[in-house]
Protein backbone atom coordinates (compact mmCIF):
# COMPACT_ATOMS: atom_id res chain seq x y z
CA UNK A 1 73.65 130.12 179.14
CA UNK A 2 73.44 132.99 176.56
CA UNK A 3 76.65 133.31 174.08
CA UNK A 4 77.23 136.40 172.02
CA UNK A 5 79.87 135.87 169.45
CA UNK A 6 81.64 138.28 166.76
CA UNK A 7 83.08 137.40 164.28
CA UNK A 8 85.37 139.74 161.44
CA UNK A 9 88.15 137.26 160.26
CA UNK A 10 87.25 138.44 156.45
CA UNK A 11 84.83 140.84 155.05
CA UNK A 12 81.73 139.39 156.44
CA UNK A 13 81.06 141.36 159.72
CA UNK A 14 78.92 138.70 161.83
CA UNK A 15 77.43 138.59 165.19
CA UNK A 16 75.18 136.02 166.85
CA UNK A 17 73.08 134.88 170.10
CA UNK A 18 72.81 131.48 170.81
CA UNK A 19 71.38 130.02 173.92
CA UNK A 20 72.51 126.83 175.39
CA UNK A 21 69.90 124.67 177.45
CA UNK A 22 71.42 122.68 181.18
CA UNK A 23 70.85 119.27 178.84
CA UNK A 24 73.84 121.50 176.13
CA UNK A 25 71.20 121.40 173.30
CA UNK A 26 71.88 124.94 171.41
CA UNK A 27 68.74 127.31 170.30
CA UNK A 28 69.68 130.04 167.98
CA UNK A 29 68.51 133.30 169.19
CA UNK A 30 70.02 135.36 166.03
CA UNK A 31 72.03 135.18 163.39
CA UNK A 32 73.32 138.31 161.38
CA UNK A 33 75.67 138.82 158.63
CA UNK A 34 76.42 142.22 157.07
CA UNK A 35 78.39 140.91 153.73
CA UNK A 36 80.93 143.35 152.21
CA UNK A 37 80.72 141.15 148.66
CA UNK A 38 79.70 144.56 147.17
CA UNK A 39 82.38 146.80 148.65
CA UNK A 40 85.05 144.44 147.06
CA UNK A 41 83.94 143.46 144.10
CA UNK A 42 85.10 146.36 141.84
CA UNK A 43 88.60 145.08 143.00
CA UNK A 44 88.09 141.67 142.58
CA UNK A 45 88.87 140.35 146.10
CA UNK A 46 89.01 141.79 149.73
CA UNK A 47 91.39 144.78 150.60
CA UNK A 48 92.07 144.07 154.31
CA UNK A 49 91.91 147.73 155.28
CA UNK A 50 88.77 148.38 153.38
CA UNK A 51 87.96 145.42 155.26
CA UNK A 52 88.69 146.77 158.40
CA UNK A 53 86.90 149.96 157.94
CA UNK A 54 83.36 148.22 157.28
CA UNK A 55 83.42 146.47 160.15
CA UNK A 56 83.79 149.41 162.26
CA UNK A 57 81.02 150.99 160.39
CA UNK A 58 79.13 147.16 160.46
CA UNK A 59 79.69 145.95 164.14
CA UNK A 60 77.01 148.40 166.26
CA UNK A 61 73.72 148.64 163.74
CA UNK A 62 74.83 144.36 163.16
CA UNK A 63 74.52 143.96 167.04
CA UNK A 64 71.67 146.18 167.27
CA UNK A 65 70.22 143.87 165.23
CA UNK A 66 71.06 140.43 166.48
CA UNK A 67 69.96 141.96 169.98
CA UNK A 68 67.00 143.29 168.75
CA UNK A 69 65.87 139.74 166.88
CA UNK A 70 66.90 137.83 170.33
CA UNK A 71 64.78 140.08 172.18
CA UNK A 72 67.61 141.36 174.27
CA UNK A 73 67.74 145.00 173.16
CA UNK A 74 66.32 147.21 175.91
CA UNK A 75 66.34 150.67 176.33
CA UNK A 76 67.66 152.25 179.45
CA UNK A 77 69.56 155.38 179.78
CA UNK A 78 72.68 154.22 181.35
CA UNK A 79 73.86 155.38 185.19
CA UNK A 80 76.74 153.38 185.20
CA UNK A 81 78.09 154.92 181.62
CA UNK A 82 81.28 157.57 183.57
CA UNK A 83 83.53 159.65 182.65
CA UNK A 84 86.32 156.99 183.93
CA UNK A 85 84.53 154.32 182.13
CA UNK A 86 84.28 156.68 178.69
CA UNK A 87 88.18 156.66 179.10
CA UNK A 88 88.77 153.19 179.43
CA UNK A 89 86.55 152.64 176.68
CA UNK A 90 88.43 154.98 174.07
CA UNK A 91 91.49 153.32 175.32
CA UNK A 92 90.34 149.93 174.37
CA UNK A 93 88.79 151.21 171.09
CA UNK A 94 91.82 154.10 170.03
CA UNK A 95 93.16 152.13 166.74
CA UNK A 96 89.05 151.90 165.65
CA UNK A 97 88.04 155.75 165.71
CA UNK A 98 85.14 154.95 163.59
CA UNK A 99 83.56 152.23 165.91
CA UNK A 100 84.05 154.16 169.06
CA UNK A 101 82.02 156.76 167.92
CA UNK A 102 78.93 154.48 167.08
CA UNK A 103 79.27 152.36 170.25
CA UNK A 104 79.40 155.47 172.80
CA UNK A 105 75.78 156.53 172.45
CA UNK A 106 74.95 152.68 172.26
CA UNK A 107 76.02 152.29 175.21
CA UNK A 108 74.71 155.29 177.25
CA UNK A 109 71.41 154.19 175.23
CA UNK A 110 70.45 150.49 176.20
CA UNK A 111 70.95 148.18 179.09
CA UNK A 112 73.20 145.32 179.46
CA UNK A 113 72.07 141.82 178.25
CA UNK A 114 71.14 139.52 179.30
CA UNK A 115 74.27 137.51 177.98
CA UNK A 116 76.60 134.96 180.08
CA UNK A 117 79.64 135.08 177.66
CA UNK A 118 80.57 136.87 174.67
CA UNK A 119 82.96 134.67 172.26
CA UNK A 120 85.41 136.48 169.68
CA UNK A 121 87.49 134.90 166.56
CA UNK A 122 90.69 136.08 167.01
CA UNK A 123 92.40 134.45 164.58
CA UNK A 124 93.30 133.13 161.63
CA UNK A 125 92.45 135.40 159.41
CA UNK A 126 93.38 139.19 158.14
CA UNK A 127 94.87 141.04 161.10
CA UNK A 128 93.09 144.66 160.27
CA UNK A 129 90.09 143.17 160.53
CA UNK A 130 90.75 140.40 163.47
CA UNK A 131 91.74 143.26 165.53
CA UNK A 132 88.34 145.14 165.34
CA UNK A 133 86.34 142.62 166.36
CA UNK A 134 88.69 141.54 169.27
CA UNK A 135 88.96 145.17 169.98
CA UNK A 136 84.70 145.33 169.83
CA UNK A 137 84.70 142.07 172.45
CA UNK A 138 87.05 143.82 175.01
CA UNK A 139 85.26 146.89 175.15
CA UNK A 140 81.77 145.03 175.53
CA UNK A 141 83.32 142.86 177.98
CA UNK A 142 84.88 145.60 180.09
CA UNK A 143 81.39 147.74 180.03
CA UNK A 144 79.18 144.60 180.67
CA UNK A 145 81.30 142.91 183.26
CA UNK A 146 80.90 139.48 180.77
CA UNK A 147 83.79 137.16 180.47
CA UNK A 148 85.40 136.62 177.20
CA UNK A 149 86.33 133.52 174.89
CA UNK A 150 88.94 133.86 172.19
CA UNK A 151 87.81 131.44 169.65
CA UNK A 152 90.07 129.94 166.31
CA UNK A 153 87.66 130.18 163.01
CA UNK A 154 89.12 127.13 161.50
CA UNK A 155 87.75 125.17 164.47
CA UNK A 156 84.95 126.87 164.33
CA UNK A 157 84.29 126.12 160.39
CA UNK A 158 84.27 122.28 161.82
CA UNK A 159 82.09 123.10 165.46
CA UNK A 160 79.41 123.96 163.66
CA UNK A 161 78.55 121.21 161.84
CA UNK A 162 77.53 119.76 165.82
CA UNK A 163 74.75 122.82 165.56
CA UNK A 164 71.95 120.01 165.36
CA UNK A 165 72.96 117.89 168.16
CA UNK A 166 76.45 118.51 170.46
CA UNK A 167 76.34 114.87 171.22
CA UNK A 168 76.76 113.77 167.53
CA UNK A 169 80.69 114.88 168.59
CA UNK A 170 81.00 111.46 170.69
CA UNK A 171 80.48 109.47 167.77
CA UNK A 172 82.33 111.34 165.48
CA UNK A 173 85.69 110.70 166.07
CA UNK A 174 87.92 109.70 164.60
CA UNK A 175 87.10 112.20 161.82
CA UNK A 176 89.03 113.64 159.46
CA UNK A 177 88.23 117.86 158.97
CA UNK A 178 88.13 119.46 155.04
CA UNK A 179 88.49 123.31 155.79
CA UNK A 180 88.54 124.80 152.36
CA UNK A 181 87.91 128.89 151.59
CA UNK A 182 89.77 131.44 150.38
CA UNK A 183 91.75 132.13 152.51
CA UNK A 184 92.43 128.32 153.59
CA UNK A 185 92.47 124.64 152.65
CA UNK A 186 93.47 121.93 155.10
CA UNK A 187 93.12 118.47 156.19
CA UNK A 188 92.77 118.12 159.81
CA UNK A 189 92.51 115.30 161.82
CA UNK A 190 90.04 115.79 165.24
CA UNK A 191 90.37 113.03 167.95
CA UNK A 192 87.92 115.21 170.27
CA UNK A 193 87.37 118.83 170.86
CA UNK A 194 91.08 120.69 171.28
CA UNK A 195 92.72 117.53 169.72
CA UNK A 196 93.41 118.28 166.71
CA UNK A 197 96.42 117.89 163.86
CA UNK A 198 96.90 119.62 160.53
CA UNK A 199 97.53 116.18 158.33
CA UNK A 200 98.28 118.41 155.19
CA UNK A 201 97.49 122.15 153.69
CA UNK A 202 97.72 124.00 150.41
CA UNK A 203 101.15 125.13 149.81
CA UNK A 204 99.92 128.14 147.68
CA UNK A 205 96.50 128.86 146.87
CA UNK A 206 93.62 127.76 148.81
CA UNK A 207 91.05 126.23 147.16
CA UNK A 208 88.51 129.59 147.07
CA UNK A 209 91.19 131.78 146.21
CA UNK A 210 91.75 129.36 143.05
CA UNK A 211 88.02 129.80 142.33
CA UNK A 212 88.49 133.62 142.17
CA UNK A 213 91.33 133.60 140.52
CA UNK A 214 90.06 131.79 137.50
CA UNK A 215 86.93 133.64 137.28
CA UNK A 216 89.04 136.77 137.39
CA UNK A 217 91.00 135.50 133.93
CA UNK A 218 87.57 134.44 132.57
CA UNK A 219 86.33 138.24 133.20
CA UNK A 220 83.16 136.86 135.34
CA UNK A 221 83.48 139.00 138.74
CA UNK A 222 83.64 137.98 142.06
CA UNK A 223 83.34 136.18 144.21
CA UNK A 224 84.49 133.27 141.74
CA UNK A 225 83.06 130.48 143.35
CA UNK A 226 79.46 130.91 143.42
CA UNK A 227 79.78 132.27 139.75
CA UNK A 228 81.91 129.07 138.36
CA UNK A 229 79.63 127.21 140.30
CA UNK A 230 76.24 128.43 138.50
CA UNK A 231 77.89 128.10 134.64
CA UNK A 232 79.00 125.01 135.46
CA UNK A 233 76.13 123.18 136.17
CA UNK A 234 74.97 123.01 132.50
CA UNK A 235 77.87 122.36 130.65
CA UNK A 236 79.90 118.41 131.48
CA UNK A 237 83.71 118.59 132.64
CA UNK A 238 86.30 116.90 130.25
CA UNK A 239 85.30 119.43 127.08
CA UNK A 240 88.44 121.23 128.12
CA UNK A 241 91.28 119.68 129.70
CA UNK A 242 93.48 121.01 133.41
CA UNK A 243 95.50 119.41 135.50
CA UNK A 244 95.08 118.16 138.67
CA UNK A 245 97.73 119.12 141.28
CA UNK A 246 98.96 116.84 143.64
CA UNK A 247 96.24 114.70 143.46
CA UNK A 248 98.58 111.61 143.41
CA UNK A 249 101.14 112.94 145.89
CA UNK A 250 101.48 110.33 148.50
CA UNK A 251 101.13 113.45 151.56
CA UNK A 252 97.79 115.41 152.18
CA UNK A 253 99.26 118.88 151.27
CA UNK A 254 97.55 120.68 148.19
CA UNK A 255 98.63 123.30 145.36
CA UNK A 256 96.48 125.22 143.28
CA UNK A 257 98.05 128.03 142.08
CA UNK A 258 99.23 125.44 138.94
CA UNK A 259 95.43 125.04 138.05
CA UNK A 260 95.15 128.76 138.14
CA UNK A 261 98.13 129.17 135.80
CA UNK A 262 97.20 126.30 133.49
CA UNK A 263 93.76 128.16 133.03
CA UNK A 264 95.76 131.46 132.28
CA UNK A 265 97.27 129.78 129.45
CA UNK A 266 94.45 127.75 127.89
CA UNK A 267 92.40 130.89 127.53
CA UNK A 268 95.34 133.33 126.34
CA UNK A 269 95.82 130.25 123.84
CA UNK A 270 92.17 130.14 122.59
CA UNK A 271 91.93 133.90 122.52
CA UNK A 272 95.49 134.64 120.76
CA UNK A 273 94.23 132.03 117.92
CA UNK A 274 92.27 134.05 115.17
CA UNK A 275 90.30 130.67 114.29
CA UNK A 276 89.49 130.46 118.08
CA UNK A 277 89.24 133.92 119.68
CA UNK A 278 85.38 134.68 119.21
CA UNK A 279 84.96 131.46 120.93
CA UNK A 280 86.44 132.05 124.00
CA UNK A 281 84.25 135.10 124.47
CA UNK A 282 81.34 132.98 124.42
CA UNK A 283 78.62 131.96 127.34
CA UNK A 284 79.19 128.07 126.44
CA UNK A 285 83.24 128.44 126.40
CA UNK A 286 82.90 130.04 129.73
CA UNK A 287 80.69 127.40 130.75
CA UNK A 288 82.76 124.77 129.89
CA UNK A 289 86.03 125.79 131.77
CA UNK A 290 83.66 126.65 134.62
CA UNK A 291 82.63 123.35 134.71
CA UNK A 292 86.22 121.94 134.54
CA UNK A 293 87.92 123.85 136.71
CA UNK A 294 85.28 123.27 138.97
CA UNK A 295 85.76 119.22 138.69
CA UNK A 296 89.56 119.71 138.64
CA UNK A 297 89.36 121.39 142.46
CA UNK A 298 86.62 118.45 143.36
CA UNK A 299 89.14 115.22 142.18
CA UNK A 300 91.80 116.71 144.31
CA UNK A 301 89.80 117.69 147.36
CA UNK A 302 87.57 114.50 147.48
CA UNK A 303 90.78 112.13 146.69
CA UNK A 304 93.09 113.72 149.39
CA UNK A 305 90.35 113.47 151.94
CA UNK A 306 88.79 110.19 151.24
CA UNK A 307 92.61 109.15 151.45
CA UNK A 308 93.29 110.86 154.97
CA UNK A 309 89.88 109.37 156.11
CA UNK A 310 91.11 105.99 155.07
CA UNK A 311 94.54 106.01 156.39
CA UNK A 312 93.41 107.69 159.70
CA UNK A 313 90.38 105.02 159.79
CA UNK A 314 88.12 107.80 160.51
CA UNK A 315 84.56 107.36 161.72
CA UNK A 316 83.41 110.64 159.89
CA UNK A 317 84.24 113.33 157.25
CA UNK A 318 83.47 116.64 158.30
CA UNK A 319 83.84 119.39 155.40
CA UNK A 320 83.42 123.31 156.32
CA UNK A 321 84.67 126.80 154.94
CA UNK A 322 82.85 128.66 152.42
CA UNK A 323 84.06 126.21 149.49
CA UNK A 324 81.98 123.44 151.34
CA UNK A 325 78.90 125.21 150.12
CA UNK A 326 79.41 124.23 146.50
CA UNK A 327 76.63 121.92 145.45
CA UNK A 328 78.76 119.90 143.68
CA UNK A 329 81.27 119.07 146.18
CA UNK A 330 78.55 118.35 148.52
CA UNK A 331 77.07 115.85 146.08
CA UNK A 332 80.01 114.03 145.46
CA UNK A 333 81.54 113.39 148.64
CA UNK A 334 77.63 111.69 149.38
CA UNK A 335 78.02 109.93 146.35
CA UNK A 336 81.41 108.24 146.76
CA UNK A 337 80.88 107.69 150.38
CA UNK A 338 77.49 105.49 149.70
CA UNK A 339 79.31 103.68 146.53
CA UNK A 340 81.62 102.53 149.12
CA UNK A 341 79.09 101.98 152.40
CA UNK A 342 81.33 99.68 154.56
CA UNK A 343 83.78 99.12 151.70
CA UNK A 344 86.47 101.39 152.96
CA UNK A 345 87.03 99.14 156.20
CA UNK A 346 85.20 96.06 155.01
CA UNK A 347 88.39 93.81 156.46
CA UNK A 348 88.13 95.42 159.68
CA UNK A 349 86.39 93.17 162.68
CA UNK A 350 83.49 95.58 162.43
CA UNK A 351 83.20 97.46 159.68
CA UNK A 352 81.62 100.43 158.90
CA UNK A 353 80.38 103.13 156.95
CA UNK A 354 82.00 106.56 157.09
CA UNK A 355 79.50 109.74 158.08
CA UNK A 356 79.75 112.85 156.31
CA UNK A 357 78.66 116.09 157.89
CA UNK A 358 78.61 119.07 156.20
CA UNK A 359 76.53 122.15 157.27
CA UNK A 360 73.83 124.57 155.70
CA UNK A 361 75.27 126.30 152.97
CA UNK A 362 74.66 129.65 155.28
CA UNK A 363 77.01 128.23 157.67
CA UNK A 364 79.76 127.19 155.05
CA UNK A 365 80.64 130.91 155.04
CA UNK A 366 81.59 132.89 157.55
CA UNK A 367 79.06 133.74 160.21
CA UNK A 368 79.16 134.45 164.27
CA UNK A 369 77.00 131.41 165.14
CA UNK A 370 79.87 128.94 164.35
CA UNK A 371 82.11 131.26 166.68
CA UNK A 372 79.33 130.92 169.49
CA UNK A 373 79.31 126.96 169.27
CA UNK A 374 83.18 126.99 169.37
CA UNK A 375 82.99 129.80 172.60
CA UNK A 376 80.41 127.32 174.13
CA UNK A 377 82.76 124.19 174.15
CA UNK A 378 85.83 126.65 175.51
CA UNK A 379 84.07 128.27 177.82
CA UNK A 380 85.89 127.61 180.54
CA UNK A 381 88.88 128.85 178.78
CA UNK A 382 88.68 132.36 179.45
CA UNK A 383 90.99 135.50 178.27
CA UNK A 384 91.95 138.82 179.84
CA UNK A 385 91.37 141.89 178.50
CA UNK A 386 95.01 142.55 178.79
CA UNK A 387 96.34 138.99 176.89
CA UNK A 388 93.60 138.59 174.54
CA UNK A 389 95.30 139.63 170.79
CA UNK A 390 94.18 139.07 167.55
CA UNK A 391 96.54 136.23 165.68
CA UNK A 392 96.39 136.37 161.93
CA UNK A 393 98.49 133.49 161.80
CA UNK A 394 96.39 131.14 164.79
CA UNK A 395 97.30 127.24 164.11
CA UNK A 396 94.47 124.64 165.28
CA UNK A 397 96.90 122.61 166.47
CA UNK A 398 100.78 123.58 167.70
């Protein structure tokens, strides 16, 4: 089975191939990403009809590509490409004028794949842009005669850490699921595929969006996160002093937008005192707050997890979202999950250690491939053209 999955939930416009074997072992065919970091970093964070306009100008050369590097791009003047068809087509497409006029001469130009499914994120995410790709899918599908699977990107953020082996999911569970971006951070608890409840979720800013909000104040661009990330890894935490929201709440919810506020006010403070203001200009200030803000979004996330995992008796932590690429984050959730090898359910009849999976940093952020994985284990779950709808709002679990 071939998969082709889009995927335009944010400002990355993605599309991949992946092929799955009769034994369900997955080969990845392609892989592309056309990032939009660029486009929105003047503004300092994503403007979701900006958005939306890049992926209409993204989607076509992006799955010329992915075709191309799959070897599934063949030319072959189309018989089948009517006037009736051309309709249908513009119909589908009428709210993305840009896109339709790059995928009519696509299509008249090459032949349909060889491709079993295609596989769509239609939600969460920002609607302008959800609806272009879901919009892209159902014209595809109705051209190529290839079924469709609506797929949710938060599940997908978790999916994809099974990329490696699809039957690491039947030990997995319990597990307890860290989704943390910028546009989300929750706790979810996953039984088994499609079984799945949100324990706890930010109740403000998520996790990311703190990240760019901080590195906004400090003046150091976007996106914040990889930029925090960098200055922070020479200069210790505890130099400088923030809070930690929440992080001894007795629930799993989160709140960030405190941390952001408290680092508003420690840097108007340093730069407001004449003794203090050429300081807070400087590379090692900058460094240090980096590296505390930084630690201050790590003690929250890895205590509210470890504490879900614990109460939930999970078998495994799985982390995923764009946040999960930080280095650090990575290296302390291995770190306090060996300190405690078989100490978290050492009274249990047999205990055990808890896994952590966490995937490539290039599949922390947003990317098709993840969608494909999710489309493969809901394939059977199958939208119309006429019902499928892009939900900005999409919940994992109801």
């Amino acid at each position: 089975m071939r998969i082709l999955a889009i995927e335009t939930s944010c400002d990355d416009t993605g599309i991949a191939i992946l092929e799955v074997s009769k034994t369900g072992n997955f080969s990845v065919l392609s892989n592309i990403v056309a990032s939009q970091i660029e486009v929105h970093k003047k503004y300092g964070g994503v403007y979701p009809m900006m958005a939306k306009r890049e992926h209409q100008k993204n989607l076509v050369p992006v799955l010329i590509k992915s075709l191309k590097e799959s070897c599934l791009l063949k030319t072959n003047l189309s018989e089948n490409f009517t006037s009736v068809k051309k309709s249908d087509i513009s119909k589908i497409l009428e709210r993305e004028p840009e896109l339709l006029k790059k995928l009519i001469p696509f299509l008249k130009k090459y032949e349909r794949p060889n491709i079993d499914l295609i596989a769509v994120t239609n939600g969460p995410g920002l609607e302008p842009c959800l609806w272009v790709g879901v919009n892209f899918a159902k014209a595809l599908s109705y051209f190529w005669n290839i079924p469709i699977v609506p797929v949710n990107h938060i599940e997908s953020h978790i999916l994809v850490n099974f990329l490696a082996s699809p039957k690491l999911l039947a030990k997995a569970g319990p597990a307890t699921a860290l989704v943390v971006s910028g546009g989300h951070t929750q706790l979810i608890l996953m039984k088994k595929i499609g079984d799945y409840k949100i324990l706890g979720e930010t109740r403000d800013d998520a996790a990311g969006e703190c990240f760019d909000k901080c590195a906004k104040i400090l003046g150091l661009g976007y996106p914040g996160g990889p930029v925090i990330s960098k200055l922070a890894e020479t200069s210790l935490p505890g130099k400088i002093t923030l809070p930690r929201p929440m992080i001894n709440t007795k629930d799993y919810d989160f709140s960030f937008s405190g941390l952001k506020t408290a680092v508003l006010y420690a840097d108007r403070k340093v730069k407001n005192n004449p003794a203090t203001s050429l300081r807070a200009r400087s590379k090692e200030y900058k460094k240090q707050m980096s590296a505390e803000i930084q630690q201050a979004i790590i003690d929250v996330l890895l205590k509210k997890t470890i504490k879900a995992a614990k109460d939930f008796k999970a078998k495994t932590i799985i982390l995923g979202g764009g946040v999960s690429a930080n280095t650090e984050l990575r290296k302390q959730f291995k770190k306090k999950l060996e300190e405690n090898k078989y100490g978290f359910f050492a009274a249990a009849k047999k205990p055990y250690q808890i896994n952590l999976l966490v995937p490539k940093p290039n599949l922390s952020t947003d990317n098709a491939l993840m969608t494909a994985i999710t489309g493969y284990f809901h394939k059977n779950k199958k939208a119309s053209l006429k019902t499928l709808k892009a939900d900005a709002n999409l919940r994992i679990s109801k």
